[in-house]
Protein backbone atom coordinates (compact mmCIF):
# COMPACT_ATOMS: atom_id res chain seq x y z
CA UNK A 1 0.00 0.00 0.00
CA UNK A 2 1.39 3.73 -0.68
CA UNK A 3 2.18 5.96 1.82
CA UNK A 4 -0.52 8.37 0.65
CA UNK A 5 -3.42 6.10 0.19
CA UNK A 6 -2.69 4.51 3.53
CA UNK A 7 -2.24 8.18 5.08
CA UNK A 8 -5.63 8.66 3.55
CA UNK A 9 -7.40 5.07 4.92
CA UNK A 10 -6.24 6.54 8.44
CA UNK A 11 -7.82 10.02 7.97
CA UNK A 12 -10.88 8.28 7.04
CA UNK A 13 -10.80 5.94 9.85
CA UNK A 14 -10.01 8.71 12.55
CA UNK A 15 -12.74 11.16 10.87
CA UNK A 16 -15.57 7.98 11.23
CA UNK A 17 -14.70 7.19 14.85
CA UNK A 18 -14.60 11.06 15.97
CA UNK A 19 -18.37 11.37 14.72
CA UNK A 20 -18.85 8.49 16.47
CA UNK A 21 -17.53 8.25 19.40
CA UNK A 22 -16.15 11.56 19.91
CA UNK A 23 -12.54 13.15 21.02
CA UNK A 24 -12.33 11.15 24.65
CA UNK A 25 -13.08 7.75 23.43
CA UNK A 26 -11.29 7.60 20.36
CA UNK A 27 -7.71 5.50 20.03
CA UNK A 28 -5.05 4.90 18.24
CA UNK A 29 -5.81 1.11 18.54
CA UNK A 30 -9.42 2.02 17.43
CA UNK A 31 -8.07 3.91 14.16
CA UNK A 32 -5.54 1.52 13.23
CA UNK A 33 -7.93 -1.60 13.13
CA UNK A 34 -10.67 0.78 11.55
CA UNK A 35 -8.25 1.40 8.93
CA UNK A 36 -6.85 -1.99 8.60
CA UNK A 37 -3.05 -1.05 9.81
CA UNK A 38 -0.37 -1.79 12.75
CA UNK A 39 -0.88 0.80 15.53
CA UNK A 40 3.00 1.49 14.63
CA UNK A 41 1.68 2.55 10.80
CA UNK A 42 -0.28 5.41 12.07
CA UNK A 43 2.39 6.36 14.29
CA UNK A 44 4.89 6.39 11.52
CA UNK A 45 2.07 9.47 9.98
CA UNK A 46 1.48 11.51 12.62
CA UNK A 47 3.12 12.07 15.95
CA UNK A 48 0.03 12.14 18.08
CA UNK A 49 -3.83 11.77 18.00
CA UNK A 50 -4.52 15.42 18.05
CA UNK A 51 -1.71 16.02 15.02
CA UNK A 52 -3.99 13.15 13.18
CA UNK A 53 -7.26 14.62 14.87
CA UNK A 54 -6.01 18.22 13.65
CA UNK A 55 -5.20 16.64 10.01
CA UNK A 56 -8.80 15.44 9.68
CA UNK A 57 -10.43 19.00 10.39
CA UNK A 58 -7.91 20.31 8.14
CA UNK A 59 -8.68 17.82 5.66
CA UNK A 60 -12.63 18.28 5.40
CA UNK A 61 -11.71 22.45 5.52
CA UNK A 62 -9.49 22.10 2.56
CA UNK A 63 -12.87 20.20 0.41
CA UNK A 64 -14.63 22.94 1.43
CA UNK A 65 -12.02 25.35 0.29
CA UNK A 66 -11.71 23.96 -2.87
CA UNK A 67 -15.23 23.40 -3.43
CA UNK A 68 -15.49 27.55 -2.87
CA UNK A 69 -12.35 27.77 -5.79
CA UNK A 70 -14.78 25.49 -7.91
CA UNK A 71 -17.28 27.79 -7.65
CA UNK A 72 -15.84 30.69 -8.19
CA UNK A 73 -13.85 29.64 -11.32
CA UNK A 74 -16.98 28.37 -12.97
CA UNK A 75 -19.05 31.08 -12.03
CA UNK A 76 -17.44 34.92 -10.79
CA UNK A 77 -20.79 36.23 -9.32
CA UNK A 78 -19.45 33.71 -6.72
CA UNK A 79 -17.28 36.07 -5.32
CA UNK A 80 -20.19 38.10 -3.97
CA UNK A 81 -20.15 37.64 -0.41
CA UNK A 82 -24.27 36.56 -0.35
CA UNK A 83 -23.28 34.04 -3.18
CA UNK A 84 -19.89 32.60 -1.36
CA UNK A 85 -21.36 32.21 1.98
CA UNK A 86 -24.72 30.57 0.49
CA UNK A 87 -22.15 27.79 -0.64
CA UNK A 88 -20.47 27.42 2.53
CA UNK A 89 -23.59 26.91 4.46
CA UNK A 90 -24.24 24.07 2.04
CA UNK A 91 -20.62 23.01 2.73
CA UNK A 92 -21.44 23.39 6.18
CA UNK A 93 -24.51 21.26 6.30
CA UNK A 94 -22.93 18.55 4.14
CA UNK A 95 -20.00 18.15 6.35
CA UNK A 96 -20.54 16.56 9.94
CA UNK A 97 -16.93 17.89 11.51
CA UNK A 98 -17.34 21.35 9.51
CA UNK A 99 -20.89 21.18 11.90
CA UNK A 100 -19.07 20.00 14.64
CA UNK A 101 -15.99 22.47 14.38
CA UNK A 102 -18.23 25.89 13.76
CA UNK A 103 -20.66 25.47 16.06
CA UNK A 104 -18.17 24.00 19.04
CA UNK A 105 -19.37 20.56 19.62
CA UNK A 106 -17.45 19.66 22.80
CA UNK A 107 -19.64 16.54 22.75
CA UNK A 108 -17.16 15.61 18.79
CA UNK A 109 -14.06 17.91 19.90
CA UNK A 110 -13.74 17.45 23.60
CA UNK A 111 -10.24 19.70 23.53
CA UNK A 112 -9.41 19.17 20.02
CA UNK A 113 -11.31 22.78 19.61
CA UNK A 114 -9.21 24.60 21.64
CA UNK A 115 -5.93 23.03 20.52
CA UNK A 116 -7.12 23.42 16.79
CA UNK A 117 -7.55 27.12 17.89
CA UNK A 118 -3.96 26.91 19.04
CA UNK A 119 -1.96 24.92 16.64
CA UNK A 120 -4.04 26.55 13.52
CA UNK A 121 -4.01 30.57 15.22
CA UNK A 122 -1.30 31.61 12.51
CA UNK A 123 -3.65 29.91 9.32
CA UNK A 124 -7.25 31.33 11.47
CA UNK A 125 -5.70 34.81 11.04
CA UNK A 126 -4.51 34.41 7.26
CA UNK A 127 -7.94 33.43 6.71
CA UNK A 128 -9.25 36.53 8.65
CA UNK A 129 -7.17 38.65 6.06
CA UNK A 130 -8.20 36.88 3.31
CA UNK A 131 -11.58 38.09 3.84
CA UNK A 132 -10.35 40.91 4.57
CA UNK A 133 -8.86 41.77 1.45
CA UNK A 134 -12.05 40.00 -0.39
CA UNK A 135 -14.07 42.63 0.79
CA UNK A 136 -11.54 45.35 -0.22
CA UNK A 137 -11.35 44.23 -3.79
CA UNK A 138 -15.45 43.95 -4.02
CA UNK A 139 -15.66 47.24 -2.68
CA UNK A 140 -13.25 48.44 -5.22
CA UNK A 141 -15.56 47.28 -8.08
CA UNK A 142 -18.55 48.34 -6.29
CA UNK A 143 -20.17 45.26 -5.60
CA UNK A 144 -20.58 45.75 -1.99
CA UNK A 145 -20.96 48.95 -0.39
CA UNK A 146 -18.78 51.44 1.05
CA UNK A 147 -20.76 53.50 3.74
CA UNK A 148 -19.21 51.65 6.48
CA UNK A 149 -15.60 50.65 7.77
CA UNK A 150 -14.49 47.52 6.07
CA UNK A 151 -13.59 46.14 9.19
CA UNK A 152 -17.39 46.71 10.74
CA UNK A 153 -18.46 45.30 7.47
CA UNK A 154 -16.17 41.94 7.69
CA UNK A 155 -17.62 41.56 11.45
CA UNK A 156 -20.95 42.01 10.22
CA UNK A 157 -21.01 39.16 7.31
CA UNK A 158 -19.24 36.73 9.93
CA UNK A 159 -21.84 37.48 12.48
CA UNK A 160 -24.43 36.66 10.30
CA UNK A 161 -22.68 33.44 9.32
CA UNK A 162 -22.41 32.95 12.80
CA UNK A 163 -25.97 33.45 13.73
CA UNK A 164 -26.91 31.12 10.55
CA UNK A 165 -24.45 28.43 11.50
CA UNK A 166 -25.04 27.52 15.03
CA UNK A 167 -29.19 28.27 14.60
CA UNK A 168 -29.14 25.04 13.03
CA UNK A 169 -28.43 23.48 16.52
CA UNK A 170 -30.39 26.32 18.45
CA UNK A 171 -33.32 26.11 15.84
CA UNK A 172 -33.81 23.04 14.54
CA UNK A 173 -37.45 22.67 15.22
CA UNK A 174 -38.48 25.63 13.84
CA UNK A 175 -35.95 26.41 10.73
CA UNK A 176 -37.49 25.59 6.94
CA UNK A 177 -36.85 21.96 6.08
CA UNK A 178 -35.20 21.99 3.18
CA UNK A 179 -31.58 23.26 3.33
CA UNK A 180 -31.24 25.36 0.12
CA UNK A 181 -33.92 27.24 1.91
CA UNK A 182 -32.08 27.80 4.86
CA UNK A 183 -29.12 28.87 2.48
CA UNK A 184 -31.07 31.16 0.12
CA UNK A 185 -32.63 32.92 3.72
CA UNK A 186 -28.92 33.57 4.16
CA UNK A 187 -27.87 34.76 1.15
CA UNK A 188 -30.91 36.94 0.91
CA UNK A 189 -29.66 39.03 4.13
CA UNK A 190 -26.30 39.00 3.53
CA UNK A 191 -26.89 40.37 -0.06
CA UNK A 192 -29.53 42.75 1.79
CA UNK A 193 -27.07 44.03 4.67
CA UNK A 194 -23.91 44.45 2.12
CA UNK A 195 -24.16 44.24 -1.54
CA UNK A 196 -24.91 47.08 -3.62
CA UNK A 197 -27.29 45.24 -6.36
CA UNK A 198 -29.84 43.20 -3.50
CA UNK A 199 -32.04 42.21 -6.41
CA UNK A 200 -29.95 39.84 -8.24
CA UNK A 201 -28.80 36.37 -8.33
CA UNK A 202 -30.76 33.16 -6.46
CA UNK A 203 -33.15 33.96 -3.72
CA UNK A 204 -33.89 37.42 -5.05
CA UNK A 205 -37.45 36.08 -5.16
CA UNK A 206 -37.24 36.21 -0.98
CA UNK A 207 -38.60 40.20 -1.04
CA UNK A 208 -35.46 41.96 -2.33
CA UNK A 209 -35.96 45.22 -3.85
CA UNK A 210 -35.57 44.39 -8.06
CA UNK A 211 -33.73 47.90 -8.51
CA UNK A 212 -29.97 47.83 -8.88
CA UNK A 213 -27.78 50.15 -8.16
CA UNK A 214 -25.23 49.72 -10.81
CA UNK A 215 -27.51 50.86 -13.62
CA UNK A 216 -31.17 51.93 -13.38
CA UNK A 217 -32.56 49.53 -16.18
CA UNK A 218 -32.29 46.17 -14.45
CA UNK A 219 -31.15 44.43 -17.19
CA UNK A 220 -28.32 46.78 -18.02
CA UNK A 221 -27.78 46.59 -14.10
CA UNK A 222 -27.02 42.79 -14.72
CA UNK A 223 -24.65 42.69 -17.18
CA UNK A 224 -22.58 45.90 -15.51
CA UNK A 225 -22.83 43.62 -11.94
CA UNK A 226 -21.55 40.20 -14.16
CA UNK A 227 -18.44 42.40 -15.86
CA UNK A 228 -17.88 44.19 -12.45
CA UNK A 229 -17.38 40.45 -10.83
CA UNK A 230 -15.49 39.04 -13.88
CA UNK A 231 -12.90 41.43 -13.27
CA UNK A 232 -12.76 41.31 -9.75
CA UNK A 233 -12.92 37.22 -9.87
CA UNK A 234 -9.10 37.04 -11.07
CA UNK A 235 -8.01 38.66 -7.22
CA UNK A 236 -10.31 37.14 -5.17
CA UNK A 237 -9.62 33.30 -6.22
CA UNK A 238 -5.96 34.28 -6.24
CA UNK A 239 -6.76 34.84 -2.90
CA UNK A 240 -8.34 31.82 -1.79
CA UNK A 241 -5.57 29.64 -3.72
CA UNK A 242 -3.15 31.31 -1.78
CA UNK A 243 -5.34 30.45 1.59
CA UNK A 244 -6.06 26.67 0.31
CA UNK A 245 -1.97 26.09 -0.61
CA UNK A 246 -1.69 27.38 3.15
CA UNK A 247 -3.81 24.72 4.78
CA UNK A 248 -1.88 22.28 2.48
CA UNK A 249 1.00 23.11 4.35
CA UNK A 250 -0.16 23.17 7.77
CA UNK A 251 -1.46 19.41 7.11
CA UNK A 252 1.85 18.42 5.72
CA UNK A 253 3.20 20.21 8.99
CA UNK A 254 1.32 17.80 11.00
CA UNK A 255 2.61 14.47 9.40
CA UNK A 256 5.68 12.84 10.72
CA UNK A 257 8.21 13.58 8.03
């Protein structure tokens, strides 16, 4: 077997059995005979069970970073902030230890939360400036809009995800069913609170105003929005790249070399 498809049997084994069982109870001995290996094997990957615990967050946040690049290479009115984070919920939703991570599960993470917090502080803050500089480029283009501090704004779309992201614990029994719902609800107020064109793209059905600010015939306003987020898509993935080849790192960090 190859080192990288057994490094990758172990990451699935160690991702199964922390759903399962949760921080506490899971074991090296557990993992390796999930994974079919000698307890040694896994020890010859990673150093200790939070470095392997730590590689399995990092793994399922780097599928969710690249499914954002996928997006936003296929499509550039993904860069708009409603758009991005309406993916990420779905991310979100879809992945068990994104759920778990996000909305602090100590029940799944025990300590792993705090000492991902620790280990990952320099990669938490890149990603803090990534969005950072996301915003600046958007509002630079005018496609989000400028009448308050970029820093306010940043605060404000990451409370919101916030407030989306750990409702689906707090709410559950009273949220709509269906989960593109739930994301189009989301994109609908961040696109409401920030963007400067509310009335376009999915979910503009939800109540938003059809005017756009970027041209007064709405059509017009459409293609000026799509060309104003075709040339701003070029930064922002560059961006995100830059932040996905960083989390590459920090996993390769955590291996045994």
């Amino acid at each position: 077997m190859e080192r990288a498809e057994r490094g990758e049997r172990i990451l699935e084994a160690a991702g199964e059995l922390l759903l399962a069982w949760g921080y506490r109870r899971v074991t090296i001995d557990e993992i390796a005979r999930r994974a079919k290996v000698g307890k040694g094997t896994v020890y010859l990957h990673w150093k200790t069970k939070d470095s392997l615990l730590l590689a399995v967050v990092l793994r399922v946040q780097s599928r969710s970073h690249q499914r954002q690049l996928a997006r936003m290479r296929s499509d550039p009115m993904e860069i708009l902030p409603s758009r991005a984070l309406r993916g990420h919920f779905l991310d979100f939703l879809d992945e068990p230890v994104l759920r778990a991570l996000y909305t602090d599960d100590a029940d799944i993470l025990g300590r792993l939360n705090d000492t991902a917090k620790k280990e990952l502080a320099e990669l938490i803050v890149q990603g803090d400036q990534v969005l950072r500089r996301h915003l600046e480029v958007l509002r630079e283009h005018g496609l989000v809009r400028d009448d308050m501090d970029v820093h306010h704004q940043q605060y404000a779309l990451m409370a919101m995800a916030t407030g989306f992201f750990t409702s689906e614990a707090l709410l559950s029994g009273r949220a709509p069913d269906a989960p593109e719902a739930r994301a189009e609800i989301l994109a609908h107020t961040v696109r409401s609170a920030l963007e400067t064109c509310p009335g376009s793209g999915a979910g503009a059905d939800l109540g938003a105003d059809p005017g756009v600010s970027l041209g007064a015939d709405p059509a017009s306003g459409g293609v000026r929005l799509a060309a104003a987020a075709a040339a701003a898509a070029p930064e922002v993935i560059a961006l995100y790249e830059h932040l996905a080849e960083l989390s590459a790192q920090e996993m390769r960090r955590q291996v045994r070399s």
